[in-house]
C-alpha atoms as a PDB file:
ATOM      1  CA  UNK A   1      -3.310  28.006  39.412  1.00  0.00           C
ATOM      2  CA  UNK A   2      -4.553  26.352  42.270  1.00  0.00           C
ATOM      3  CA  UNK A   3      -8.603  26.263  43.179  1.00  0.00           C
ATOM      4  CA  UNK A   4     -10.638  24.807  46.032  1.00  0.00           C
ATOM      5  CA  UNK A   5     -13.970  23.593  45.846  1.00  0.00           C
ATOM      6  CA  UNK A   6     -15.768  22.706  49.572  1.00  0.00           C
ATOM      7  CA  UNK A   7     -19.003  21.354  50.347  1.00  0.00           C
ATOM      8  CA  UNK A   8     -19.942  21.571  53.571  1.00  0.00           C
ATOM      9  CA  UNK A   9     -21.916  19.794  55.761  1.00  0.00           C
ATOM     10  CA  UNK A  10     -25.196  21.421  55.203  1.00  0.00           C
ATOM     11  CA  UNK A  11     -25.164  21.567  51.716  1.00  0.00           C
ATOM     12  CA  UNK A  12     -23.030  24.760  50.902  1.00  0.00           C
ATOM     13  CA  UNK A  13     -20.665  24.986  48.285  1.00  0.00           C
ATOM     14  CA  UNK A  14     -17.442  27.445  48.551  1.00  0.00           C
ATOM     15  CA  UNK A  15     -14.833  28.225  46.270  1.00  0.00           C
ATOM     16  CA  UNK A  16     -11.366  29.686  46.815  1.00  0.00           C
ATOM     17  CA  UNK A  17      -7.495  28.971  46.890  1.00  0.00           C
ATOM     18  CA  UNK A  18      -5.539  27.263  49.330  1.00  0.00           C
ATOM     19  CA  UNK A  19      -7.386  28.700  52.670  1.00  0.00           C
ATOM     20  CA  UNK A  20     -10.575  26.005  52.230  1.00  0.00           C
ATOM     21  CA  UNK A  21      -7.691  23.302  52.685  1.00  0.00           C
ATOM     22  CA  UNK A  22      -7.446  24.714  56.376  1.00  0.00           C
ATOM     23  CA  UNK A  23     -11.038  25.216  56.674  1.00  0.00           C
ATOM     24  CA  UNK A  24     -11.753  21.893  55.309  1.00  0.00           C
ATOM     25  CA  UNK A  25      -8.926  20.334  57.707  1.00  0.00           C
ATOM     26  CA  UNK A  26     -10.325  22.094  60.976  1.00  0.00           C
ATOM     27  CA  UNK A  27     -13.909  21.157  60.161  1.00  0.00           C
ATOM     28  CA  UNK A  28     -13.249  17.731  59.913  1.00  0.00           C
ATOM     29  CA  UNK A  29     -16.355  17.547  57.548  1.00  0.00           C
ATOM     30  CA  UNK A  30     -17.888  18.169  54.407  1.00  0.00           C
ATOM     31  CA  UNK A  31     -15.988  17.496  50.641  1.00  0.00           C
ATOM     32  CA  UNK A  32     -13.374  19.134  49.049  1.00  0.00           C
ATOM     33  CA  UNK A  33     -12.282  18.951  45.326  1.00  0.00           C
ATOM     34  CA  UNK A  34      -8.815  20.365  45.419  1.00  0.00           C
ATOM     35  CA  UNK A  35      -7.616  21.187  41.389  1.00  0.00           C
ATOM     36  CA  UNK A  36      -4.414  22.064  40.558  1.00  0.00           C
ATOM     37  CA  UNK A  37      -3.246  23.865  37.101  1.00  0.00           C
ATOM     38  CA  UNK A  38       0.221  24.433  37.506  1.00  0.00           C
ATOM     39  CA  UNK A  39       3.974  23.123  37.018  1.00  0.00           C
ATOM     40  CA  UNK A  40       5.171  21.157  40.033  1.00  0.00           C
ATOM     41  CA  UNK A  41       6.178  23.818  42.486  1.00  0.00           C
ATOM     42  CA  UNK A  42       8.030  22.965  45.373  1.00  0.00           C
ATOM     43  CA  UNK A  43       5.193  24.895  47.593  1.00  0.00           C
ATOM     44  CA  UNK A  44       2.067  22.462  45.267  1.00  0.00           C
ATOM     45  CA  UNK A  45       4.260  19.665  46.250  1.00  0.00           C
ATOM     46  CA  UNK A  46       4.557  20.694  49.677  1.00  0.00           C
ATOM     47  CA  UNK A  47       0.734  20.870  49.658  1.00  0.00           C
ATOM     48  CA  UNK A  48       0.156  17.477  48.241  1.00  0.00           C
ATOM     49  CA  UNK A  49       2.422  16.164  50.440  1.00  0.00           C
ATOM     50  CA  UNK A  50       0.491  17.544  53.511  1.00  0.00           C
ATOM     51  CA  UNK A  51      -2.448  16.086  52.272  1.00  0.00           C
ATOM     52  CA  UNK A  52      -0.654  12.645  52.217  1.00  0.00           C
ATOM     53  CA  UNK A  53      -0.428  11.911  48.635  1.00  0.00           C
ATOM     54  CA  UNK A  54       3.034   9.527  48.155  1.00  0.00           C
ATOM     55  CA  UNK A  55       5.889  11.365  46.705  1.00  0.00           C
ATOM     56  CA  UNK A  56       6.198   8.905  43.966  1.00  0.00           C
ATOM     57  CA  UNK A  57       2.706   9.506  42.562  1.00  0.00           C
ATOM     58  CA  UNK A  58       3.252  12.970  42.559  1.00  0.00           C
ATOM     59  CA  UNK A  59       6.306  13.119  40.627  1.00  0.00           C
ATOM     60  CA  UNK A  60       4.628  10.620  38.416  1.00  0.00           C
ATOM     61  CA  UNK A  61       1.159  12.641  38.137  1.00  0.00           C
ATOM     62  CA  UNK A  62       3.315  15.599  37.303  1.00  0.00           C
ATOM     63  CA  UNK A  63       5.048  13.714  34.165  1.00  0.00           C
ATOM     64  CA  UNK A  64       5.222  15.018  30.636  1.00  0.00           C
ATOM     65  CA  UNK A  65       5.210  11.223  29.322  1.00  0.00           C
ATOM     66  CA  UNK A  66       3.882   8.122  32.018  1.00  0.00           C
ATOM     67  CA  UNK A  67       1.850   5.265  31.315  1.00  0.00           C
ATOM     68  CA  UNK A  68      -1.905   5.287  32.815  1.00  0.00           C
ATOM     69  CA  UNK A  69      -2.133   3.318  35.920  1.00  0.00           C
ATOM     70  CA  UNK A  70      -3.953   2.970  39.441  1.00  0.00           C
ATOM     71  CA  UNK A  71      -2.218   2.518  42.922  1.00  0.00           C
ATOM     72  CA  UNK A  72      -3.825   2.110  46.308  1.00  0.00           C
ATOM     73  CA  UNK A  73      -1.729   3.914  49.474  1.00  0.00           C
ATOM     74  CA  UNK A  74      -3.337   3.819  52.950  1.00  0.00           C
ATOM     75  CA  UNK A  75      -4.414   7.315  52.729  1.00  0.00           C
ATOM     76  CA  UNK A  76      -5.883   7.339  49.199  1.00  0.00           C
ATOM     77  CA  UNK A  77      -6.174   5.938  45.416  1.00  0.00           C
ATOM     78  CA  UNK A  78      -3.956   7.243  42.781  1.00  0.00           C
ATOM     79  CA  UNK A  79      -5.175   7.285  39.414  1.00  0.00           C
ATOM     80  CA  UNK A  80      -3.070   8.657  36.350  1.00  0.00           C
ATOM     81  CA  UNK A  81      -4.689   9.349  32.891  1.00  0.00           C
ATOM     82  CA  UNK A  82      -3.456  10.273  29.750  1.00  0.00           C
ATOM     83  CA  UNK A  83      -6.070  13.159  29.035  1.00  0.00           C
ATOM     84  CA  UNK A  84      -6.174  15.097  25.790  1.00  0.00           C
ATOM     85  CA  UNK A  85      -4.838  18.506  25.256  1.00  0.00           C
ATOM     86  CA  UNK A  86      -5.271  18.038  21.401  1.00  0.00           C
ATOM     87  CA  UNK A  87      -6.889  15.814  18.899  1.00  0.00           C
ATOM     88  CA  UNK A  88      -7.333  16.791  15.623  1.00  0.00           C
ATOM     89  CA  UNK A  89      -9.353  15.244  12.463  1.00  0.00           C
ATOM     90  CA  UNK A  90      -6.454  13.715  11.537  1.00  0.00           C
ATOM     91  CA  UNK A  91      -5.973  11.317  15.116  1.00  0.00           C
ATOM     92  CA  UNK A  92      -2.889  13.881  15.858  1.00  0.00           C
ATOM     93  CA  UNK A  93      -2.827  13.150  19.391  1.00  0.00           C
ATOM     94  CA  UNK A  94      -0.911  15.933  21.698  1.00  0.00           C
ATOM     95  CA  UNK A  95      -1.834  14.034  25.220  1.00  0.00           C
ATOM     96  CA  UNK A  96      -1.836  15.633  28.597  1.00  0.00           C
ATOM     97  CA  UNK A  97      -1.025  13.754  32.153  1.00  0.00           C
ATOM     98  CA  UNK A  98      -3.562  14.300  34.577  1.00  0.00           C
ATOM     99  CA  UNK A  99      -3.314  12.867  37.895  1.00  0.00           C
ATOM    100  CA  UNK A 100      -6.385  12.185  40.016  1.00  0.00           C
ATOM    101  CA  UNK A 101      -5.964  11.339  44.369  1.00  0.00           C
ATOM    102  CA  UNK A 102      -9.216   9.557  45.972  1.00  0.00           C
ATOM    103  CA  UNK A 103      -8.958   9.849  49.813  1.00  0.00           C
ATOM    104  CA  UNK A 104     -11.195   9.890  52.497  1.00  0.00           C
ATOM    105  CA  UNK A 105     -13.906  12.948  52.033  1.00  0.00           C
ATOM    106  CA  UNK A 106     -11.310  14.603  48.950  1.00  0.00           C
ATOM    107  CA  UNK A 107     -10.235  14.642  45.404  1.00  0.00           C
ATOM    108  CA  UNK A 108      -7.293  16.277  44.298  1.00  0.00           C
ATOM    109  CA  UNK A 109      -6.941  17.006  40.208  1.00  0.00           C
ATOM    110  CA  UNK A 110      -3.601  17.314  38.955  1.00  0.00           C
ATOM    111  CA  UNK A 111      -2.156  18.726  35.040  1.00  0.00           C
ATOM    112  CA  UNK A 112       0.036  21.005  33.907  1.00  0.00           C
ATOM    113  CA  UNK A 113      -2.249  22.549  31.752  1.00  0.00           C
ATOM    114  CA  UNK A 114      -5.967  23.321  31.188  1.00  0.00           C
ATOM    115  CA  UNK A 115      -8.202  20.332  31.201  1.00  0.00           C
ATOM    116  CA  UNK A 116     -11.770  20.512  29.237  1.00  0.00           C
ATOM    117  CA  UNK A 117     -12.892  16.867  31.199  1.00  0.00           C
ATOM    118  CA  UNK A 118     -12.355  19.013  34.840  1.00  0.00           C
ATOM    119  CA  UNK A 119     -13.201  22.057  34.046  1.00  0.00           C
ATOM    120  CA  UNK A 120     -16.778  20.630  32.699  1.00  0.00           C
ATOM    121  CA  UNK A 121     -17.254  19.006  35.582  1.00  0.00           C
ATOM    122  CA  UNK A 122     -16.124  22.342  38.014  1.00  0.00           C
ATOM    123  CA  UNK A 123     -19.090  24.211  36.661  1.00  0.00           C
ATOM    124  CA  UNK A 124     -21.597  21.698  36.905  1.00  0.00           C
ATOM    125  CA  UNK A 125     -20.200  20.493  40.084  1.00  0.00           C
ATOM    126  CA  UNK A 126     -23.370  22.135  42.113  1.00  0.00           C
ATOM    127  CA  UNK A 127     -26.055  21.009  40.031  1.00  0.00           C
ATOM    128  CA  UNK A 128     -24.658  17.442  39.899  1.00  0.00           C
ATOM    129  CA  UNK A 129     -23.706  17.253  43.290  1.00  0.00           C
ATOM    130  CA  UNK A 130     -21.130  14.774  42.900  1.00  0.00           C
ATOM    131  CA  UNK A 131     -18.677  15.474  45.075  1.00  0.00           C
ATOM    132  CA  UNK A 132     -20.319  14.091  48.022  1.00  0.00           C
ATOM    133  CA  UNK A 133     -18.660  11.041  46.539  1.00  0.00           C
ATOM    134  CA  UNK A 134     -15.548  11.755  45.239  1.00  0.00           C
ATOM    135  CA  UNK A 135     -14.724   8.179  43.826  1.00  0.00           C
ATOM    136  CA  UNK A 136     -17.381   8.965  41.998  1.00  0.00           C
ATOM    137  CA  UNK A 137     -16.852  12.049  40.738  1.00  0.00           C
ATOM    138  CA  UNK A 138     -13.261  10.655  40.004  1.00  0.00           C
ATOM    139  CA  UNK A 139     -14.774   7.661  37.866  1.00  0.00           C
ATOM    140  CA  UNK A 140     -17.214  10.397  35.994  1.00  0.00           C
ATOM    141  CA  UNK A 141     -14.242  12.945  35.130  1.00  0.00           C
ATOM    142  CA  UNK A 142     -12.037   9.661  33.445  1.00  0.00           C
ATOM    143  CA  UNK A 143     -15.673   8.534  31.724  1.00  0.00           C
ATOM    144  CA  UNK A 144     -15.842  12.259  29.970  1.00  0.00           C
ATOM    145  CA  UNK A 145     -12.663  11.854  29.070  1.00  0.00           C
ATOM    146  CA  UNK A 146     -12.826   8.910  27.043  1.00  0.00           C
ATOM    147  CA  UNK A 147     -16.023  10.163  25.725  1.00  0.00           C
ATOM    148  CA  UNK A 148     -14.015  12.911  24.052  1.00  0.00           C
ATOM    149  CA  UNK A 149     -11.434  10.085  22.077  1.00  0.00           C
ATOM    150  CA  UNK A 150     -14.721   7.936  21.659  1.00  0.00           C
ATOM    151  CA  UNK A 151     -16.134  11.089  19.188  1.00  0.00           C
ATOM    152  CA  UNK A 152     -13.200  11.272  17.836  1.00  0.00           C
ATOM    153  CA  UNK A 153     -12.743   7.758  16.359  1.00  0.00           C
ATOM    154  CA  UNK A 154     -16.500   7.457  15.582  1.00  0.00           C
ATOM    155  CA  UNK A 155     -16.085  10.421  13.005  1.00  0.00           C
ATOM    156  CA  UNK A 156     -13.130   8.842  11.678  1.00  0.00           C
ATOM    157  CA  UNK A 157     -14.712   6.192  10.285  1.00  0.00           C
ATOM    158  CA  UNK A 158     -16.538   8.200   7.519  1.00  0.00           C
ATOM    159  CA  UNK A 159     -13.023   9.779   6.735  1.00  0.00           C
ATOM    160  CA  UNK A 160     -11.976   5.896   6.094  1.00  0.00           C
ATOM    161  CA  UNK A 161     -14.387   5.583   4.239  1.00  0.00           C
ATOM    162  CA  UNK A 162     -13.815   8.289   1.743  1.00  0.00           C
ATOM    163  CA  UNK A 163     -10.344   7.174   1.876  1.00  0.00           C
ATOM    164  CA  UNK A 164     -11.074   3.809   0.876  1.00  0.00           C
ATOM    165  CA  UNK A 165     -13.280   4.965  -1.694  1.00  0.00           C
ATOM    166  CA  UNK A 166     -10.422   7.301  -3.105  1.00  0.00           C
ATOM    167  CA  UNK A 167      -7.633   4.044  -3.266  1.00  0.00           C
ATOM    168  CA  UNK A 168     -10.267   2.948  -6.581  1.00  0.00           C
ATOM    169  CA  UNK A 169      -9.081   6.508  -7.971  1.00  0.00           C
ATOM    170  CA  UNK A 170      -6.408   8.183  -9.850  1.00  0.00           C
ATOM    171  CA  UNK A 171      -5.173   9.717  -6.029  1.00  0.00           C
ATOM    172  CA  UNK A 172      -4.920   6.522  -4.806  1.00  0.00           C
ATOM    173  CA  UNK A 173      -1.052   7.528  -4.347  1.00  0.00           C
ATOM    174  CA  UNK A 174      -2.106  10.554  -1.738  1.00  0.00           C
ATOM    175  CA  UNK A 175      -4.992   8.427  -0.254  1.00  0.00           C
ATOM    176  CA  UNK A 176      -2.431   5.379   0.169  1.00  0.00           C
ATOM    177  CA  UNK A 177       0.253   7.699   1.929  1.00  0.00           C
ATOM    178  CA  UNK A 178      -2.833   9.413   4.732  1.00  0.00           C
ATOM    179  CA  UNK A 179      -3.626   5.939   5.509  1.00  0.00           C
ATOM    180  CA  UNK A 180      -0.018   5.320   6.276  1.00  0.00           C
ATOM    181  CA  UNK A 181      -0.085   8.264   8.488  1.00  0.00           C
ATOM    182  CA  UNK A 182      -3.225   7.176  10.135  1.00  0.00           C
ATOM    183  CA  UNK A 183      -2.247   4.044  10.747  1.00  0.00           C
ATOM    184  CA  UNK A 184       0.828   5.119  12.482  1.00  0.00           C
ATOM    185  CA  UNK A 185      -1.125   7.282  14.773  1.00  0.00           C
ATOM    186  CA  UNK A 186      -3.503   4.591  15.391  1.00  0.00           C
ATOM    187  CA  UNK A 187      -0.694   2.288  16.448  1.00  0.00           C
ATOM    188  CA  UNK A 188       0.479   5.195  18.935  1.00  0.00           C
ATOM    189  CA  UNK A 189      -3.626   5.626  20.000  1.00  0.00           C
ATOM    190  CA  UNK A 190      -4.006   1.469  20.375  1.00  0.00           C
ATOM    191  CA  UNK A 191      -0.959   1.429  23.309  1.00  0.00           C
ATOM    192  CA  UNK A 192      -2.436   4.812  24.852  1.00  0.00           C
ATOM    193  CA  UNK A 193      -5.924   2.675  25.038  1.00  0.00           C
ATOM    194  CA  UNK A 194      -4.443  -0.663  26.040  1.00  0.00           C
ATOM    195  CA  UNK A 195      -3.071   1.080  29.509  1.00  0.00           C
ATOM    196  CA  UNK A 196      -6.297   2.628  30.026  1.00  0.00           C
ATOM    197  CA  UNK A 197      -8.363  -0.740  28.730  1.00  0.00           C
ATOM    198  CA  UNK A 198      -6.062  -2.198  32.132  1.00  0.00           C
ATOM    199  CA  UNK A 199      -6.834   0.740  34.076  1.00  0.00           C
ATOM    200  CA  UNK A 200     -10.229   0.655  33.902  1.00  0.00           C
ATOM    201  CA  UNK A 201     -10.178  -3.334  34.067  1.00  0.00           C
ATOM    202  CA  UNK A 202      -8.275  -2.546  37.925  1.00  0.00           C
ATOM    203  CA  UNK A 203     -10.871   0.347  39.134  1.00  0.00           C
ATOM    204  CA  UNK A 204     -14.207  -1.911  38.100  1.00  0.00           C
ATOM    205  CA  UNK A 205     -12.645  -5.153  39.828  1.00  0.00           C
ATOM    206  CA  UNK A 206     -10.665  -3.713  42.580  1.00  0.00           C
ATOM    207  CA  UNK A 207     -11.475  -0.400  43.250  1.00  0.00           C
ATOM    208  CA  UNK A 208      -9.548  -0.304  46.865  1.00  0.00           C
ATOM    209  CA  UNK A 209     -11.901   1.620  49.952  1.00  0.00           C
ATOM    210  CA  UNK A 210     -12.056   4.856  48.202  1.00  0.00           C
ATOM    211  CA  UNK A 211     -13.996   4.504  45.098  1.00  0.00           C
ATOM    212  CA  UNK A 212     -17.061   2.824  47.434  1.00  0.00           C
ATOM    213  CA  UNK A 213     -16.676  -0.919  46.593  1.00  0.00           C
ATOM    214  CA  UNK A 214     -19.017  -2.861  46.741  1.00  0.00           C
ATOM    215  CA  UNK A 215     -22.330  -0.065  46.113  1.00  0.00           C
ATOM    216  CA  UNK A 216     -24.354  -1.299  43.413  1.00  0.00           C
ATOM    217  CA  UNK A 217     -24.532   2.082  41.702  1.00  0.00           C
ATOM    218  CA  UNK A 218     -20.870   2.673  41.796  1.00  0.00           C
ATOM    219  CA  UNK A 219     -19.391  -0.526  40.100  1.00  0.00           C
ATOM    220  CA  UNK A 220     -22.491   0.212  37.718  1.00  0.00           C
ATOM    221  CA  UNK A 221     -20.136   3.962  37.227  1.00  0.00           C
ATOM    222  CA  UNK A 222     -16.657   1.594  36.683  1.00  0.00           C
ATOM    223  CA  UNK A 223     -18.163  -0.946  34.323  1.00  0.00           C
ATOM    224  CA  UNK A 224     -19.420   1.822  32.442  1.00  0.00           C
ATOM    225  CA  UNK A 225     -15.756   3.401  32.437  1.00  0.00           C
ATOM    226  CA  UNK A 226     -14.733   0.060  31.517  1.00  0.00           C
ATOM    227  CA  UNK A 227     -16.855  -0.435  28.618  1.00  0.00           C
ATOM    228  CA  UNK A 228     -15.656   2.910  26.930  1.00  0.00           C
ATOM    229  CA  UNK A 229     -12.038   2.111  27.481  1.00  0.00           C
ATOM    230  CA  UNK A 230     -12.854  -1.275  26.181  1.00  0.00           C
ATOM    231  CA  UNK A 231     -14.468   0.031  23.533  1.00  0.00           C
ATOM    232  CA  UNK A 232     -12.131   2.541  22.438  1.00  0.00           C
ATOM    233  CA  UNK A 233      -9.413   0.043  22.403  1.00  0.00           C
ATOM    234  CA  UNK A 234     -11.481  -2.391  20.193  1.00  0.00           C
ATOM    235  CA  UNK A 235     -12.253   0.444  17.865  1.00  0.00           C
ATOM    236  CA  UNK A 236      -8.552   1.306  17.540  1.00  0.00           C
ATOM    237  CA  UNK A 237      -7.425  -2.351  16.889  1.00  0.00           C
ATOM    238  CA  UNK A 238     -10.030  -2.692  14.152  1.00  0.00           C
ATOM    239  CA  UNK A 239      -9.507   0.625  12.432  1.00  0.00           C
ATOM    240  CA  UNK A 240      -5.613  -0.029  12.298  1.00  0.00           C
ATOM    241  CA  UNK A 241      -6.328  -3.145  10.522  1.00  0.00           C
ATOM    242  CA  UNK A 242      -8.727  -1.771   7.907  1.00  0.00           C
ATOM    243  CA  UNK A 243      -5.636   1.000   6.748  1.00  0.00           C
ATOM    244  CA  UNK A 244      -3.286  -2.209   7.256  1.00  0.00           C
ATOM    245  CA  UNK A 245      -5.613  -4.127   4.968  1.00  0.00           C
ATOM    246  CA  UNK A 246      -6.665  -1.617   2.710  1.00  0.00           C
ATOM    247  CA  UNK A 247      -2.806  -0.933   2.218  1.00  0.00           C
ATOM    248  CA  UNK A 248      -1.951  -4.304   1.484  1.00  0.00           C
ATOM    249  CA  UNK A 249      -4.725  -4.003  -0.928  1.00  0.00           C
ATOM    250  CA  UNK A 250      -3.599  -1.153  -2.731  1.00  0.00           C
ATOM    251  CA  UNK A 251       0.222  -2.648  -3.209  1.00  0.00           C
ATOM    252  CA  UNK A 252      -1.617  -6.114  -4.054  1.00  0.00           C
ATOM    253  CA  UNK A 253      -3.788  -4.473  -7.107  1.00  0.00           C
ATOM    254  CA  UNK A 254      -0.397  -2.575  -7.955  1.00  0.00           C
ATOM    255  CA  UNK A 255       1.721  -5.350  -8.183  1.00  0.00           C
ATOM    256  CA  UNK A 256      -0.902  -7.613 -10.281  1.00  0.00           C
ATOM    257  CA  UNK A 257      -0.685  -4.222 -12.764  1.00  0.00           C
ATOM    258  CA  UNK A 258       2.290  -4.054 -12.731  1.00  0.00           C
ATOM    259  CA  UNK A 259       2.810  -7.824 -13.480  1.00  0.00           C
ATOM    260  CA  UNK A 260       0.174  -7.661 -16.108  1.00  0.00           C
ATOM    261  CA  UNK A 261       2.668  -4.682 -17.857  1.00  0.00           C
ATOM    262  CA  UNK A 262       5.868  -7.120 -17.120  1.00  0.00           C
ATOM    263  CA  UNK A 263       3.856  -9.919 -18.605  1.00  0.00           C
ATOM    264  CA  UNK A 264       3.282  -8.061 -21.998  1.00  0.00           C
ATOM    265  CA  UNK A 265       6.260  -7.028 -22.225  1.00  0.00           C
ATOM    266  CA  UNK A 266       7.998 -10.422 -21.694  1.00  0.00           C
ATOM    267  CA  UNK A 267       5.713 -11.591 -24.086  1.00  0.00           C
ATOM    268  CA  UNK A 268       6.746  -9.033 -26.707  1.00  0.00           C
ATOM    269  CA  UNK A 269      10.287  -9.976 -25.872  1.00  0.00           C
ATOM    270  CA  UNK A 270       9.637 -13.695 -26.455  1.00  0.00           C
ATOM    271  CA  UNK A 271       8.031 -12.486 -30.049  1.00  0.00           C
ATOM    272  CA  UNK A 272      11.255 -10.652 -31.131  1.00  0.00           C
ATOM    273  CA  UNK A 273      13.991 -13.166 -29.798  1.00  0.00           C
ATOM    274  CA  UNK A 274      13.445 -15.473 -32.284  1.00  0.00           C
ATOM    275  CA  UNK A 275      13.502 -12.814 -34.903  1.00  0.00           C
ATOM    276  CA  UNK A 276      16.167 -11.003 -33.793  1.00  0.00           C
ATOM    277  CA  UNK A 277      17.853 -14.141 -33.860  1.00  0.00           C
ATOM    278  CA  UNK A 278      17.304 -14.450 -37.700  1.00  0.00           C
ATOM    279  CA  UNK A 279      18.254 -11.445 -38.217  1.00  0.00           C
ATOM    280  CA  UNK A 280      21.190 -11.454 -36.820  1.00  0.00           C
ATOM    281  CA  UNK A 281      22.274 -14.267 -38.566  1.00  0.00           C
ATOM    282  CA  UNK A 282      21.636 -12.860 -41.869  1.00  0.00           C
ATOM    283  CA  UNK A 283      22.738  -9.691 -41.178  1.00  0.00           C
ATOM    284  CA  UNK A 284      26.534 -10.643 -40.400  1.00  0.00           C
ATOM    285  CA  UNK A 285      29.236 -10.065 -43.095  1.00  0.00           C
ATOM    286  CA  UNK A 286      30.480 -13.300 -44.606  1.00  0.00           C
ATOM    287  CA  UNK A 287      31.414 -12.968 -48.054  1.00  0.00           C
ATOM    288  CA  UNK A 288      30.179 -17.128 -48.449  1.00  0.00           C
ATOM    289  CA  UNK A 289      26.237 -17.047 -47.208  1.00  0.00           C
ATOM    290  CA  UNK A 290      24.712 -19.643 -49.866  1.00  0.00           C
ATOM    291  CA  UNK A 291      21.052 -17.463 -48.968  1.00  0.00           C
ATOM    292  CA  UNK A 292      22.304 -14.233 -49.593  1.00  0.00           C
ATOM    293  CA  UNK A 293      22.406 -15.138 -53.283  1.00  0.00           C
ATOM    294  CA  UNK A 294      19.402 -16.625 -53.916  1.00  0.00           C
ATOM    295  CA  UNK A 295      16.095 -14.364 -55.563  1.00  0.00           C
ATOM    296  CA  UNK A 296      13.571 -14.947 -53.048  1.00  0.00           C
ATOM    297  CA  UNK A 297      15.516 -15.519 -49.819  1.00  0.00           C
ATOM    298  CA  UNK A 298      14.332 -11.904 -48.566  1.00  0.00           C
ATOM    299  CA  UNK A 299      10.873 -12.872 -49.007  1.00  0.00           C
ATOM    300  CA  UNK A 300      11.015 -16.583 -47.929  1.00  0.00           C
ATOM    301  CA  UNK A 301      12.399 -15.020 -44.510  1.00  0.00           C
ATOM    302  CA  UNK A 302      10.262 -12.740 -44.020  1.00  0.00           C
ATOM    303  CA  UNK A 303       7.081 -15.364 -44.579  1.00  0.00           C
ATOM    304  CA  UNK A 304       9.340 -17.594 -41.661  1.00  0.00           C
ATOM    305  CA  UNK A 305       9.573 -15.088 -39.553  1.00  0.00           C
ATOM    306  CA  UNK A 306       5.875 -14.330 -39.783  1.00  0.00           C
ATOM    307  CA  UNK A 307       4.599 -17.608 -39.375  1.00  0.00           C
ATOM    308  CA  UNK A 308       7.134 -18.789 -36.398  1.00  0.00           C
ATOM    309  CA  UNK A 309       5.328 -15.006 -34.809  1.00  0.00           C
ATOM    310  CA  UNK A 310       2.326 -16.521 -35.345  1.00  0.00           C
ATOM    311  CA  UNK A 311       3.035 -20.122 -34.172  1.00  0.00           C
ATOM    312  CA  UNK A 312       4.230 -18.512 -30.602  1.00  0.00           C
ATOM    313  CA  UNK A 313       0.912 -15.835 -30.298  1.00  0.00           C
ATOM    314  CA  UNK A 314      -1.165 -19.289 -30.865  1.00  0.00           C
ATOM    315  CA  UNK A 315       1.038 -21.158 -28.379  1.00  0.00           C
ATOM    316  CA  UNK A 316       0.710 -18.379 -25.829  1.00  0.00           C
ATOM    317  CA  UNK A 317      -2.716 -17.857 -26.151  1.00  0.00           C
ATOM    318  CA  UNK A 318      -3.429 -21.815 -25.275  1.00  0.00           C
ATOM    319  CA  UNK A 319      -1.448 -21.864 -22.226  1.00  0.00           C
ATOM    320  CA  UNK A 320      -3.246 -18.672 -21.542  1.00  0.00           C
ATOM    321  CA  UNK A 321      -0.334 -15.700 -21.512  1.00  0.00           C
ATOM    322  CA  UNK A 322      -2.539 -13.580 -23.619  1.00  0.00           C
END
């Protein structure tokens, strides 16, 4: 799908397809917002071409997998994003490319599929008036954007919490494996948010001449960008070391009960050796055991054998085993 926005020079906004290109082209004024929805078509790339976008950009706006960046050509600014098609509860992530082209009077929107961050901005577009600056415009489409992995890391926090909570209970085991999960998809989030963190850090401090330099109000626009991407990269970093701690946590309170257990029974063990040992001895079959004939022997061994278990619970009790 391919749709046109132009605002004209006094004020009037039109919609259509490809024909407000021309129209736009042979009035040599007014602002058009040129979004495309579609797989890369020889004719779209054709069209992109025309409107001087580099080759390179466009195979790499049109990407299933790229990493975020920002290029300046002579004819405009290329900015690629990693949008989201889907983000559950859970931080399952299914991204989406969008590619975003900043020229002189133009913005062209880029993605193979349907974008929420565009399309809110398309149907506000003549109350907002924005696209009488389309760096702007650009800057406020990537700023929704983040807004929407912002909400969804701020309401992950109570789910932390609940699963931090749950580690102190007998589903510790299931609470221990989701914040495994999480923090793998965290780790995947943090790299997505470290190429936009740079991004952002490259549009606020060298915007090139189509994102209006140098206006007051619009480096206001790309520090604010900045600070969200900042932001959501800080966020990520700390959340994936609270489910890094709390799993070293869990395996640390698991291995000191599970040492406690080993300790008792080692200590049990130590008890019986010694017994075991007597036992032994007196239980083999030599015809010539001086003991073996004597009245009390049974009873005499059975006091030794109860006061040398006694002698080692006192022992182990001083030096603190028990």
């Amino acid at each position: 799908m391919i749709r046109t926005m132009l605002l004209t020079a006094d004020g009037h906004y039109l919609t259509g397809g490809e024909e407000l290109v021309q129209q736009w082209r042979d009035s040599h004024d007014g602002q058009l917002w040129l979004d495309i929805e579609s797989e890369p078509t020889a004719e779209i790339k054709a069209l992109l071409q025309s409107m001087a976008c580099d080759p390179l950009a466009i195979k790499d706006g049109f990407r299933a997998r790229h990493p975020p960046k920002v290029e300046h050509f002579d004819a405009n600014t290329f900015i690629l994003f990693r949008g989201i098609s889907q983000l559950d509860d859970t931080l399952e992530l299914v991204p989406q490319q969008i590619g975003l082209w900043v020229g002189e009077g133009y913005l062209i929107t880029a993605r193979r599929g349907h974008s929420v961050s565009i399309t809110q901005y398309w149907g506000r577009e003549s109350e907002l008036g924005l696209l009488r600056r389309p760096g702007i415009l650009a800057v406020r489409i990537l700023h929704y954007a983040c807004g929407r992995y912002l909400e969804k890391l701020l309401s992950f926090e109570d789910q932390l919490a609940e699963l931090e909570d749950g580690l102190r209970t007998e589903s510790s085991e299931k609470d221990m494996k989701e914040l495994a999960g999480y923090r793998a998809r965290l780790q995947r989030l943090k790299r997505i948010f470290s190429y936009h963190k740079a991004m952002s850090e490259q549009i606020w401090q060298d915007s090139g001449p189509f994102l209006a330099p140098g206006e007051d109000d619009t480096r206001h626009e790309r520090r604010d960008l900045y600070d969200r991407c900042e932001r959501l990269h800080s966020l990520c970093q700390m959340y994936y070391e609270i489910c890094g701690d709390l799993i070293e946590g869990h395996i640390s309170l698991s291995s000191h009960a599970l040492n406690q257990t080993m300790k008792v029974l080692t200590i049990i063990s130590a008890l019986f050796v010694p017994l075991t040992f007597m036992a032994g001895i007196y239980g083999m079959n030599f015809e010539h055991m001086p003991e073996l004939g004597w009245r009390y022997s049974y009873f005499v061994l059975l006091g030794v054998m109860a006061v040398l278990a006694t002698v080692m619970l006192v022992i182990f009790r001083r030096v603190r085993w028990l």
